[in-house]
N, C-alpha and C. Protein backbone atom coordinates (compact mmCIF):
# COMPACT_ATOMS: atom_id res chain seq x y z
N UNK A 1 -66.26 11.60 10.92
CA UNK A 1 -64.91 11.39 11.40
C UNK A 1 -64.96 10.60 12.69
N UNK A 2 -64.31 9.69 12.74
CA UNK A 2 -64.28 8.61 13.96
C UNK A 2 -62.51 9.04 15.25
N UNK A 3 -63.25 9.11 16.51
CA UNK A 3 -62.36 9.20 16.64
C UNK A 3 -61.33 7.99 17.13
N UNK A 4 -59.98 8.03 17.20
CA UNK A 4 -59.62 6.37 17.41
C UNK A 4 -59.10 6.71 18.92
N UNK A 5 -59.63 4.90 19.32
CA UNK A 5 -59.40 4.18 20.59
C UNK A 5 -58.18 4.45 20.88
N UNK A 6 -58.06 4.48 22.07
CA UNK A 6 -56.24 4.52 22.39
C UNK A 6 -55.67 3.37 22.45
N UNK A 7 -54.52 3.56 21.65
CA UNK A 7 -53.56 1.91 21.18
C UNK A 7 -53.30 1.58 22.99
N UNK A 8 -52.97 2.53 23.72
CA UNK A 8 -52.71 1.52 25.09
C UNK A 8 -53.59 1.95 26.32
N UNK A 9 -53.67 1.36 27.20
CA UNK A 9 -54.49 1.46 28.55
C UNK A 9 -53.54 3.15 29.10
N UNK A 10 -54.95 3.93 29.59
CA UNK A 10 -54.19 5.15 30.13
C UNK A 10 -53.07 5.23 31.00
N UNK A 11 -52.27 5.99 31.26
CA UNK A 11 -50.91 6.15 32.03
C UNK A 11 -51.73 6.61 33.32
N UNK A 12 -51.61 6.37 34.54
CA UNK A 12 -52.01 7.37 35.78
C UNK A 12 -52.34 6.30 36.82
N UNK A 13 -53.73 5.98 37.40
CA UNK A 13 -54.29 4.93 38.16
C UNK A 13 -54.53 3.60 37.74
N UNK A 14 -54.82 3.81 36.18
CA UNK A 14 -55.25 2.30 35.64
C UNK A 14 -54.35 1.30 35.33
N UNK A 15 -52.76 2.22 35.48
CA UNK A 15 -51.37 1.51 35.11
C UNK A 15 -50.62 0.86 36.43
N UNK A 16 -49.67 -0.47 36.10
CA UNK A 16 -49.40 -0.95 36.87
C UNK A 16 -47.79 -0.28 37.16
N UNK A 17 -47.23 -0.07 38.68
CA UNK A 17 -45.90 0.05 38.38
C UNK A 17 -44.68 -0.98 38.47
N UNK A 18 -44.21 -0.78 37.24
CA UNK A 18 -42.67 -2.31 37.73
C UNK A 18 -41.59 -1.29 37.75
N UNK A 19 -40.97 -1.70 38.89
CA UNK A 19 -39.84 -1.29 39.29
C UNK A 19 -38.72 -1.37 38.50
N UNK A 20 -37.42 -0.25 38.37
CA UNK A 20 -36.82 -0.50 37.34
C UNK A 20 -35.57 -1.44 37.50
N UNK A 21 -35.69 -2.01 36.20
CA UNK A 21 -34.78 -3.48 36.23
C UNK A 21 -35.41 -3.97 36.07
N UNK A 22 -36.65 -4.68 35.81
CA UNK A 22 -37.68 -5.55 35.93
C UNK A 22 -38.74 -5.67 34.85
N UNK A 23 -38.29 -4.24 34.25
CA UNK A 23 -39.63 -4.47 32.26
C UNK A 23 -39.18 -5.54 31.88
N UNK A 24 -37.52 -6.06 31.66
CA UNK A 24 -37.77 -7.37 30.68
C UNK A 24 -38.72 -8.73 31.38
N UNK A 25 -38.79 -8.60 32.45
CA UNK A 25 -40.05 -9.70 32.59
C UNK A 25 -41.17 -9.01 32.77
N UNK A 26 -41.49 -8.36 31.89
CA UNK A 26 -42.82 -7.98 30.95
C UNK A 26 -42.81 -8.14 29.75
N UNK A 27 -43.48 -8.72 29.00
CA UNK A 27 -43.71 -8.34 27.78
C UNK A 27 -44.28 -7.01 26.78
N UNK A 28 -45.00 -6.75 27.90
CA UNK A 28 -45.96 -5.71 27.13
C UNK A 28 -44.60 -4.75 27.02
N UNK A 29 -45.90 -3.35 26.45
CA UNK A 29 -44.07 -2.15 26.68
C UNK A 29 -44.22 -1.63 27.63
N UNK A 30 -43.49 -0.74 28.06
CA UNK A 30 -43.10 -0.21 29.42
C UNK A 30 -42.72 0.94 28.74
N UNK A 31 -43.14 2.10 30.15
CA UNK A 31 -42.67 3.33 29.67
C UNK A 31 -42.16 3.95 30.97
N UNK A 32 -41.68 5.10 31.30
CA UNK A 32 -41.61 5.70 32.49
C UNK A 32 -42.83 6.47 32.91
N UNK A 33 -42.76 6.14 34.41
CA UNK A 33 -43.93 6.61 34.52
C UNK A 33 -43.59 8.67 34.50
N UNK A 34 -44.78 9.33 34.78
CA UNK A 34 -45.00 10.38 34.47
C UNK A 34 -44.30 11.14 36.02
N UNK A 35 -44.64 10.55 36.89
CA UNK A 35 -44.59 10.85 38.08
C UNK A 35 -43.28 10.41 38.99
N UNK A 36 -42.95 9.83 38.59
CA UNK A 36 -41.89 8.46 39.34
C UNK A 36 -40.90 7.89 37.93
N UNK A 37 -40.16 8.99 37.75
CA UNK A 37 -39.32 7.62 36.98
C UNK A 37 -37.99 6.79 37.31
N UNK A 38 -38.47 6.97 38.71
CA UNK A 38 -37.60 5.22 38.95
C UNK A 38 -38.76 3.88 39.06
N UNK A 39 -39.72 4.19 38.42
CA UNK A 39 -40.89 2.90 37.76
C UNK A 39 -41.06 3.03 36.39
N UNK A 40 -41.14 1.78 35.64
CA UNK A 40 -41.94 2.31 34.48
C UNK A 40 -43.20 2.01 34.26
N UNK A 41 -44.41 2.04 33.90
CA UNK A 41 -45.50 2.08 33.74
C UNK A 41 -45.82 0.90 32.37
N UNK A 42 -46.26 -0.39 32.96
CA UNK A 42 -46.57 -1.40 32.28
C UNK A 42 -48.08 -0.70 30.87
N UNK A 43 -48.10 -0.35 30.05
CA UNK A 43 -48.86 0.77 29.03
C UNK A 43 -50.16 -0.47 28.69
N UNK A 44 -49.73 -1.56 29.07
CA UNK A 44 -50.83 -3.06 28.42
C UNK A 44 -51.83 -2.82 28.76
N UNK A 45 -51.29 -3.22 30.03
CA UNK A 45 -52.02 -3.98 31.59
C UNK A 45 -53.84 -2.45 31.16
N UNK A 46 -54.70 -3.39 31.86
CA UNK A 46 -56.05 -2.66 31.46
C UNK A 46 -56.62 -2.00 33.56
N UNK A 47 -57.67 -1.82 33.33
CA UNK A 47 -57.99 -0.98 34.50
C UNK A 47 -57.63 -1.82 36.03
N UNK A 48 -57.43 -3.11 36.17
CA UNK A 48 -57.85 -3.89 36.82
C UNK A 48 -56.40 -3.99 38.13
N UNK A 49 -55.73 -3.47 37.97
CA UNK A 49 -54.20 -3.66 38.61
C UNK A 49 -54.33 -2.24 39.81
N UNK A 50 -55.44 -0.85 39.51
CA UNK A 50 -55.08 0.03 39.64
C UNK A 50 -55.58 -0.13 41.49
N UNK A 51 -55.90 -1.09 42.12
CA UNK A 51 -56.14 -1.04 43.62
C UNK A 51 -55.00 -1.71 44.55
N UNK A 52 -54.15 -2.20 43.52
CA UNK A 52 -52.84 -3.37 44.26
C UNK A 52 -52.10 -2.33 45.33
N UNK A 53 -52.39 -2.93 46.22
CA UNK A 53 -51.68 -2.10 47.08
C UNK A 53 -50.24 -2.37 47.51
N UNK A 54 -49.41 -3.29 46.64
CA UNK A 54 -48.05 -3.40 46.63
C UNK A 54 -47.63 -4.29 45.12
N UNK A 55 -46.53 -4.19 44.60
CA UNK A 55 -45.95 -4.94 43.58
C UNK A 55 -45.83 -6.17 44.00
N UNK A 56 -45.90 -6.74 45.29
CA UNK A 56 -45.93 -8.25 45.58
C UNK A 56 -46.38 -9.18 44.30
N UNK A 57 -46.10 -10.31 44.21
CA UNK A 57 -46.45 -11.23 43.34
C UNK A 57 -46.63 -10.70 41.55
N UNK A 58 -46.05 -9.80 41.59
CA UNK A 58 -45.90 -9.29 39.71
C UNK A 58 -46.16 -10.41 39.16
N UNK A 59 -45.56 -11.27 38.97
CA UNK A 59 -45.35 -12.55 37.75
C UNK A 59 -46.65 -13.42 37.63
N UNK A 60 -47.16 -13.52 38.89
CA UNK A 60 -48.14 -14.14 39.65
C UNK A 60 -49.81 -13.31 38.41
N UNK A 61 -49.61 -12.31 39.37
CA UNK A 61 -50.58 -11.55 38.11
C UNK A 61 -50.55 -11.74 37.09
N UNK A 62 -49.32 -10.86 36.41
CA UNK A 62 -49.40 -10.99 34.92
C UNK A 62 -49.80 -12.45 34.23
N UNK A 63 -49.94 -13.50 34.94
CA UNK A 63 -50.02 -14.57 34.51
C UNK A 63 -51.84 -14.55 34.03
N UNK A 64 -52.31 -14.31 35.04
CA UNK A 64 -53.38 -13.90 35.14
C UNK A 64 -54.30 -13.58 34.17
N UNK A 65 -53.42 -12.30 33.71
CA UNK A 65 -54.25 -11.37 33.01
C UNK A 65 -53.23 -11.30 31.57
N UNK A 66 -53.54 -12.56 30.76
CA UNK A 66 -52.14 -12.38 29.86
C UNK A 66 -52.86 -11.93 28.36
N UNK A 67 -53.87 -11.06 28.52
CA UNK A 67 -54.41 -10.57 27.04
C UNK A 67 -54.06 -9.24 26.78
N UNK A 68 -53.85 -9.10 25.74
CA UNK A 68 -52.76 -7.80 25.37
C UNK A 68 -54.21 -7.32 23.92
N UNK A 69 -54.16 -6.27 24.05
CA UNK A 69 -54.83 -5.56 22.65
C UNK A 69 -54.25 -4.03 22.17
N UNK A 70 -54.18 -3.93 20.86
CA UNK A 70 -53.85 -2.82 20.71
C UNK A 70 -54.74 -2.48 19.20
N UNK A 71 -54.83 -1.33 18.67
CA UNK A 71 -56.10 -0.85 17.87
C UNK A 71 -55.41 -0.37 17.01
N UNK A 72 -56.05 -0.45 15.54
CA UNK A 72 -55.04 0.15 14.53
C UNK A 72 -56.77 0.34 13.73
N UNK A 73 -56.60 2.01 12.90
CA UNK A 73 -57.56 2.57 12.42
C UNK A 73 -57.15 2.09 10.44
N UNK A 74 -58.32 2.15 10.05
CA UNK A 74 -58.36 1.65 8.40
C UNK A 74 -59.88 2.82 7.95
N UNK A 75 -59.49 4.10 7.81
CA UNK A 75 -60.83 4.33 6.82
C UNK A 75 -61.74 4.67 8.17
N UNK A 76 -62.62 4.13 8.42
CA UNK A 76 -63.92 4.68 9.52
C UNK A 76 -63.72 2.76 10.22
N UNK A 77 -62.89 2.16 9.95
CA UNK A 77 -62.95 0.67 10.74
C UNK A 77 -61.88 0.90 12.30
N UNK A 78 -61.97 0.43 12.96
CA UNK A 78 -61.24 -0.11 13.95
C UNK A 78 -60.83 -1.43 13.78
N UNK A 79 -59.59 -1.48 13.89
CA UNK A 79 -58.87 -2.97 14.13
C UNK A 79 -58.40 -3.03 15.32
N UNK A 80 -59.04 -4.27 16.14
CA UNK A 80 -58.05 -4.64 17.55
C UNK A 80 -57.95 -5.49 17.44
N UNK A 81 -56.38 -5.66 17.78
CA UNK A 81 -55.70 -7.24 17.33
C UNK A 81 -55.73 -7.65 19.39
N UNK A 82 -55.72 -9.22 19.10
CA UNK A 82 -56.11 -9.46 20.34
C UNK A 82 -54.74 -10.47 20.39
N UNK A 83 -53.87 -10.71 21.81
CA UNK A 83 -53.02 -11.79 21.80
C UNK A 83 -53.05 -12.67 22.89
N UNK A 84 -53.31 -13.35 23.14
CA UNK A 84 -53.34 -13.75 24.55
C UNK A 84 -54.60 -14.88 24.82
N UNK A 85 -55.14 -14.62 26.04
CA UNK A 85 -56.50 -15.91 26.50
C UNK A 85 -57.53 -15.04 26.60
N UNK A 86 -58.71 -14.72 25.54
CA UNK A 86 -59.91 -14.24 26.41
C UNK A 86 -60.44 -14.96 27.00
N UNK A 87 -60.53 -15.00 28.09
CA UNK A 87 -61.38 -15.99 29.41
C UNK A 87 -62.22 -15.08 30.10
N UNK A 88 -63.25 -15.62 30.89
CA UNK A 88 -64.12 -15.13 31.74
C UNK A 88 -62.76 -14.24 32.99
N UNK A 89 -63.44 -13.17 33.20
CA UNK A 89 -62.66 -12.64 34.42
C UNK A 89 -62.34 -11.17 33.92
N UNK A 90 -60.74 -11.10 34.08
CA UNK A 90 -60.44 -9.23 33.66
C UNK A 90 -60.21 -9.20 32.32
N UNK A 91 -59.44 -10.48 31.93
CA UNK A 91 -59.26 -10.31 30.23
C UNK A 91 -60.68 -10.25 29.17
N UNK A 92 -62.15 -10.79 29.44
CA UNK A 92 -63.26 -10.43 29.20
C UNK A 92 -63.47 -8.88 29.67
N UNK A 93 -63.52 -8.86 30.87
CA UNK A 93 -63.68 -7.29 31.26
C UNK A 93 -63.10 -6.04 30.17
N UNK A 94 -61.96 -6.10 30.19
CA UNK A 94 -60.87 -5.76 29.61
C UNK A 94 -61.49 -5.31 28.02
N UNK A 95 -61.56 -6.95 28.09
CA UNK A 95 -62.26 -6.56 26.08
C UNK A 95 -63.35 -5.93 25.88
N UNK A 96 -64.50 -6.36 26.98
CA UNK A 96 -66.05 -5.83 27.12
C UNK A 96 -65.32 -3.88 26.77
N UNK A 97 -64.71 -3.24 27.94
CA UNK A 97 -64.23 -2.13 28.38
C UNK A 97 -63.82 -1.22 26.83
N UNK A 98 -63.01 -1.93 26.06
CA UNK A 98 -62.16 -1.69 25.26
C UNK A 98 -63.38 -1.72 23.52
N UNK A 99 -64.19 -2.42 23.53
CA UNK A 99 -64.85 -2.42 22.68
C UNK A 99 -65.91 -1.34 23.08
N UNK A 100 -66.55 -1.24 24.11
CA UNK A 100 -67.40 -0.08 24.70
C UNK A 100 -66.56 1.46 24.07
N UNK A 101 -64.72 1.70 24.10
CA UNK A 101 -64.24 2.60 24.36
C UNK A 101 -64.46 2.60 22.54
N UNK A 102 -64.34 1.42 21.71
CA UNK A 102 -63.99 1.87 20.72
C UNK A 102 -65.65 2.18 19.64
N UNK A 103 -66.49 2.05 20.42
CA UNK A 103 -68.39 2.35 20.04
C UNK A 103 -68.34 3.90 20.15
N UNK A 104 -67.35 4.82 21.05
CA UNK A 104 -67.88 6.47 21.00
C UNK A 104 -67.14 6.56 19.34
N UNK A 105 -66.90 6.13 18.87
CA UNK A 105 -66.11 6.77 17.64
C UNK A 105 -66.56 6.00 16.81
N UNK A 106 -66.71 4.77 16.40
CA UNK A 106 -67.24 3.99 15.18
C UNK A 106 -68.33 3.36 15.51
N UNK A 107 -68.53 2.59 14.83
CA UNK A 107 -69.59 1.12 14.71
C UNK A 107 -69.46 0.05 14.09
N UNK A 108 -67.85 0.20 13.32
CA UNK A 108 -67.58 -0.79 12.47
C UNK A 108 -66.11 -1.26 13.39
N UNK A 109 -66.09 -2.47 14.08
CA UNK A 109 -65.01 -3.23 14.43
C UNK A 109 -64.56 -4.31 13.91
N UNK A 110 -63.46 -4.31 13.40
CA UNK A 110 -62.67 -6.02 12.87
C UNK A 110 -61.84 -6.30 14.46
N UNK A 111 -62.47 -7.26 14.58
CA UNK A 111 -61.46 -7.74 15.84
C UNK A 111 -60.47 -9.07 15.31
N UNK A 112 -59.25 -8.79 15.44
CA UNK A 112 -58.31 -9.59 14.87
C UNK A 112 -57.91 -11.12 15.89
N UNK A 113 -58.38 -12.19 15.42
CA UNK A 113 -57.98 -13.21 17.14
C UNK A 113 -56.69 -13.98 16.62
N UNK A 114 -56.28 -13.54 15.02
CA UNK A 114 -55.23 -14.63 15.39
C UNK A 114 -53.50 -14.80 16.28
N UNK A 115 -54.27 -13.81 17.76
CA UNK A 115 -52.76 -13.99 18.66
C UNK A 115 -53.67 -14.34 19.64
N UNK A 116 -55.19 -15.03 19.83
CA UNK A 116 -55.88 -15.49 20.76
C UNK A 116 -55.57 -16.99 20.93
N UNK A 117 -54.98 -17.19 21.93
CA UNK A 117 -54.08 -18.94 22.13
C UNK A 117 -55.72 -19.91 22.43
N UNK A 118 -56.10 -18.65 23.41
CA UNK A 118 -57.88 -19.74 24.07
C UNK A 118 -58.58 -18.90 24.94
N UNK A 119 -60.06 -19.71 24.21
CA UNK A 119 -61.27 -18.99 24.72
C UNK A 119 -61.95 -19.81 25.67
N UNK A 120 -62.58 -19.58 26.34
CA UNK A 120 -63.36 -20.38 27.14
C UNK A 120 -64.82 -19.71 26.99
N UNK A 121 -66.20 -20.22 27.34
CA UNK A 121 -67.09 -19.64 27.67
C UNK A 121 -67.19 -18.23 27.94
N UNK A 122 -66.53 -17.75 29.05
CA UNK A 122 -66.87 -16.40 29.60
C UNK A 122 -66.45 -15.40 28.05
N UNK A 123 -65.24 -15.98 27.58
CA UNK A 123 -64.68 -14.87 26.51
C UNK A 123 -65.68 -15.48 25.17
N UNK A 124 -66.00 -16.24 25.16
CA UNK A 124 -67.07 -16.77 23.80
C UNK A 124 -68.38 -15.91 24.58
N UNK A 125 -68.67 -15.87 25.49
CA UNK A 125 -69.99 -15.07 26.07
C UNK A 125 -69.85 -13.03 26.03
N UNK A 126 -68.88 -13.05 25.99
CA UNK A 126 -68.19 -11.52 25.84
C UNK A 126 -67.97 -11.15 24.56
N UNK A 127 -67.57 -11.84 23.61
CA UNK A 127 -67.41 -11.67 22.14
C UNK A 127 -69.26 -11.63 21.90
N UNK A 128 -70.09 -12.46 22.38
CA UNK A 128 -71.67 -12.45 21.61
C UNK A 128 -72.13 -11.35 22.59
N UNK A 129 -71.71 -10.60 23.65
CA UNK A 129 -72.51 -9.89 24.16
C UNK A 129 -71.90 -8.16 23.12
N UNK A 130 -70.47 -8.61 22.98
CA UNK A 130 -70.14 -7.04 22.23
C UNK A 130 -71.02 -7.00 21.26
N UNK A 131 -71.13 -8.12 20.70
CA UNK A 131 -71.59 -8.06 19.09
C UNK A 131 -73.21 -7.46 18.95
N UNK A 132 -74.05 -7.96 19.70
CA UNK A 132 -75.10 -7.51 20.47
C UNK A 132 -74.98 -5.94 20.95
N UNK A 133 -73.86 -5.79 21.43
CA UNK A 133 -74.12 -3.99 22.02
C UNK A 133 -73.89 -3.65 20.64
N UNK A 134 -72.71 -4.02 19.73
CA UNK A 134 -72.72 -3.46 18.88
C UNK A 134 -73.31 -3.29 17.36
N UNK A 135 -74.60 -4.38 17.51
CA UNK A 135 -75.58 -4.30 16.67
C UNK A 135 -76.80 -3.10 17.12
N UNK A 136 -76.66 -3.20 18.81
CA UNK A 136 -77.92 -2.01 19.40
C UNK A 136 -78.01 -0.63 18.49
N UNK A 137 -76.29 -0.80 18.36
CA UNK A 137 -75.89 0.55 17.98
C UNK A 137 -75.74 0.89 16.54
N UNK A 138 -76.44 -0.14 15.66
CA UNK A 138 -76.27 -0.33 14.33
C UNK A 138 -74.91 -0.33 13.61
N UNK A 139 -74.44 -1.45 14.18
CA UNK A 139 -73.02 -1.56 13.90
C UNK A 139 -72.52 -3.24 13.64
N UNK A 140 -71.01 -3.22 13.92
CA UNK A 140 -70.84 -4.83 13.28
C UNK A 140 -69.21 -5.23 13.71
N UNK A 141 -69.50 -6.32 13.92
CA UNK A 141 -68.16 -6.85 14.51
C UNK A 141 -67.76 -8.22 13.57
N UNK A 142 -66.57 -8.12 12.89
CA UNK A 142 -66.15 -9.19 12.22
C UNK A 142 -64.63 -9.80 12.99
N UNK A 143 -64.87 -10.93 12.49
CA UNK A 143 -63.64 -11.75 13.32
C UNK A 143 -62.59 -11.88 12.08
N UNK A 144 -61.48 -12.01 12.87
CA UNK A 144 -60.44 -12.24 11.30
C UNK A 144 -59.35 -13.38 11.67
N UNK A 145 -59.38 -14.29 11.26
CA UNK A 145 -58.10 -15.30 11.22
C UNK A 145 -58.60 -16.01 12.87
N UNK A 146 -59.32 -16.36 12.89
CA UNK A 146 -59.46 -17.00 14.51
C UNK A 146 -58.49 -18.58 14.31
N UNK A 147 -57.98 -19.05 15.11
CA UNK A 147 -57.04 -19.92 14.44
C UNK A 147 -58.38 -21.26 15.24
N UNK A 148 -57.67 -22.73 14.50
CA UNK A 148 -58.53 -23.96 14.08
C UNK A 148 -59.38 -23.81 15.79
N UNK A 149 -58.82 -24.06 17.27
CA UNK A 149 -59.32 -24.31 18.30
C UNK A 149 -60.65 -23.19 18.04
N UNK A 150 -60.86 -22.27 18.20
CA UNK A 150 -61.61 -21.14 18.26
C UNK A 150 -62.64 -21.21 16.99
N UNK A 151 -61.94 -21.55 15.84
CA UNK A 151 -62.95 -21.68 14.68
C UNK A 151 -63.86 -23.20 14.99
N UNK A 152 -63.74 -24.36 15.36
CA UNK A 152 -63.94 -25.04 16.08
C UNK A 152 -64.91 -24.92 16.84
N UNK A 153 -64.75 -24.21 18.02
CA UNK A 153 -65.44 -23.98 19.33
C UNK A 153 -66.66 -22.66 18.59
N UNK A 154 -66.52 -22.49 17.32
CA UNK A 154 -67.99 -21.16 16.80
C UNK A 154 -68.53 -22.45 16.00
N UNK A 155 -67.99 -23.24 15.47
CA UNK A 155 -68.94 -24.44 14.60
C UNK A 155 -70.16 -25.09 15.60
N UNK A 156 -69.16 -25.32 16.63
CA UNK A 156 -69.91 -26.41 17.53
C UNK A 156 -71.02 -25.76 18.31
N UNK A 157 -70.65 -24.68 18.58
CA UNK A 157 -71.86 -23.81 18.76
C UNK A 157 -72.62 -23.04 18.20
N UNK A 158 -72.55 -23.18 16.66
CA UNK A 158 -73.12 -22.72 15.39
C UNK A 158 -73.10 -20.94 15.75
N UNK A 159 -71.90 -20.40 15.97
CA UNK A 159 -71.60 -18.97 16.26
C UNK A 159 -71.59 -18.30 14.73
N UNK A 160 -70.51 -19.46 14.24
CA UNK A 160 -70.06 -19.16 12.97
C UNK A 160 -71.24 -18.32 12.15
N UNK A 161 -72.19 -18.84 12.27
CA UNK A 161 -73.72 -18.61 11.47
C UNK A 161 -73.84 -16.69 11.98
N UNK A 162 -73.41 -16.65 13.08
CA UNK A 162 -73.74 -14.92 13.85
C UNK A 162 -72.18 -14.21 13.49
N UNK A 163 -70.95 -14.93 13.22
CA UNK A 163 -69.99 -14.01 13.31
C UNK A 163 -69.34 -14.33 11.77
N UNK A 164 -68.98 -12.94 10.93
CA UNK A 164 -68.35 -13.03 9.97
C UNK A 164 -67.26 -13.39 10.24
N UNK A 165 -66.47 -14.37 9.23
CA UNK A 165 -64.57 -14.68 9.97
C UNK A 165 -64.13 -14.26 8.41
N UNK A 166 -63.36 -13.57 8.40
CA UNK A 166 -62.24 -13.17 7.17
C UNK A 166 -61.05 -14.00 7.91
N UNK A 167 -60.33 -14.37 6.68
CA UNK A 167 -58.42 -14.54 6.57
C UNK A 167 -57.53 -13.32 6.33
N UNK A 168 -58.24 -12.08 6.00
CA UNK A 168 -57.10 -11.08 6.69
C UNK A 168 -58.20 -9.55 7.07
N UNK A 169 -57.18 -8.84 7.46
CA UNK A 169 -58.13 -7.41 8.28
C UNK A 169 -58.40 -6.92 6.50
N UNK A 170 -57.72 -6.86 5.55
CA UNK A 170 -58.13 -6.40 4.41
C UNK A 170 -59.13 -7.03 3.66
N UNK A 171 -59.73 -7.80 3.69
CA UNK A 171 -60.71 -8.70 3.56
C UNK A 171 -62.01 -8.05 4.16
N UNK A 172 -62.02 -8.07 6.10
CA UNK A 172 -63.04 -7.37 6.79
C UNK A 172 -63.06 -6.06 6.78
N UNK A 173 -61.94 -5.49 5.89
CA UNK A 173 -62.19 -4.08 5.64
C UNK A 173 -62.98 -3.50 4.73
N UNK A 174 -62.91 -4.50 3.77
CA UNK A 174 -63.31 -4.28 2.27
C UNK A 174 -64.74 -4.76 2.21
N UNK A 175 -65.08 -6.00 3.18
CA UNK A 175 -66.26 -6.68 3.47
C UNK A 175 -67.37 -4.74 3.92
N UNK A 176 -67.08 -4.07 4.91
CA UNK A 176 -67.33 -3.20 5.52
C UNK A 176 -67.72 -2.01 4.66
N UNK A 177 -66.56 -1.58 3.38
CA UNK A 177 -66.79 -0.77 2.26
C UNK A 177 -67.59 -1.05 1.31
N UNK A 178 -67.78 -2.87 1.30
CA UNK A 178 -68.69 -3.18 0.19
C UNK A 178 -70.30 -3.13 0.85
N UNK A 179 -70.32 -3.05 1.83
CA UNK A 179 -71.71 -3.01 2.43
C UNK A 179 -72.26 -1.42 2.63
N UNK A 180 -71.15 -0.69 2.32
CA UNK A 180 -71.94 0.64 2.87
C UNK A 180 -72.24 1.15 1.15
């Protein structure tokens, strides 16, 4: 029995607060916080917000850090759909963090990229280092729908050859059932 990742970043220190009136310029969801609900608690946002020592520059950030993931369970698989830029920095961090969280419970990940706009190095270096932790651990990471830039950027660096790519999560699900 696997247990599943949490669909959002914890509520408490690791959450950012936006003042209320102000979720619709968030995207992510917003909740109230636990403590304070004249804030609501941005649920996206990952560990990296939790030292800000004022809401100054909100927009500024979020710009920043614009990768969103959330996890959906299939059978003993994990699915995390990814939307946003993995780049070198917190949104790598973020994913490194989030794939680590989702190794205590499985070994089988489909990571979904087609809401990944762009990768750069650091997030092409973070995708081969998960895949790596998660081979240590006798396990496997498949990609699903990476759109043309990204499928592209694994040719040219002959990734393609190290990462399975399916056209849907039912595909890398079934890929996963047919191997065991």
């Amino acid at each position: 029995m696997i247990r599943p990742a949490p669909r959002t970043a914890p509520v408490g220190h690791y959450s950012l607060n936006i003042p209320k009136g102000q979720e619709e310029a968030h995207p992510a969801a917003c909740a109230p916080h636990p403590e304070h609900p004249e804030h609501f608690v941005d649920l996206l946002l990952t560990p990296f917000y939790h030292a800000l020592p004022s809401l100054r520059g909100l927009r500024a950030l979020h710009r920043h850090m614009p990768l969103k993931m959330e996890t959906d369970i299939s059978g003993d698989v994990v699915i995390l759909y990814c939307v946003g830029r993995l780049v070198f920095g917190d949104e790598s961090a973020a994913f490194r963090e989030r794939i680590r969280n989702i190794l205590l419970g499985t070994q089988q990940i489909v990571v979904n990229l087609s809401g990944i706009e762009y990768i750069d190095s650091g997030g092409l270096g973070t995708l081969v280092g998960t895949l790596a932790s998660t081979r240590n651990r006798h396990g496997e990471i498949k990609l699903v729908h990476p759109n043309q830039r990204v499928t592209d950027l694994l040719h040219r660096t002959r990734l393609h050859t190290v990462f399975k790519s399916y056209e849907s999560d039912g595909e890398a699900v079934a890929a996963f059932r047919a191997n065991s």
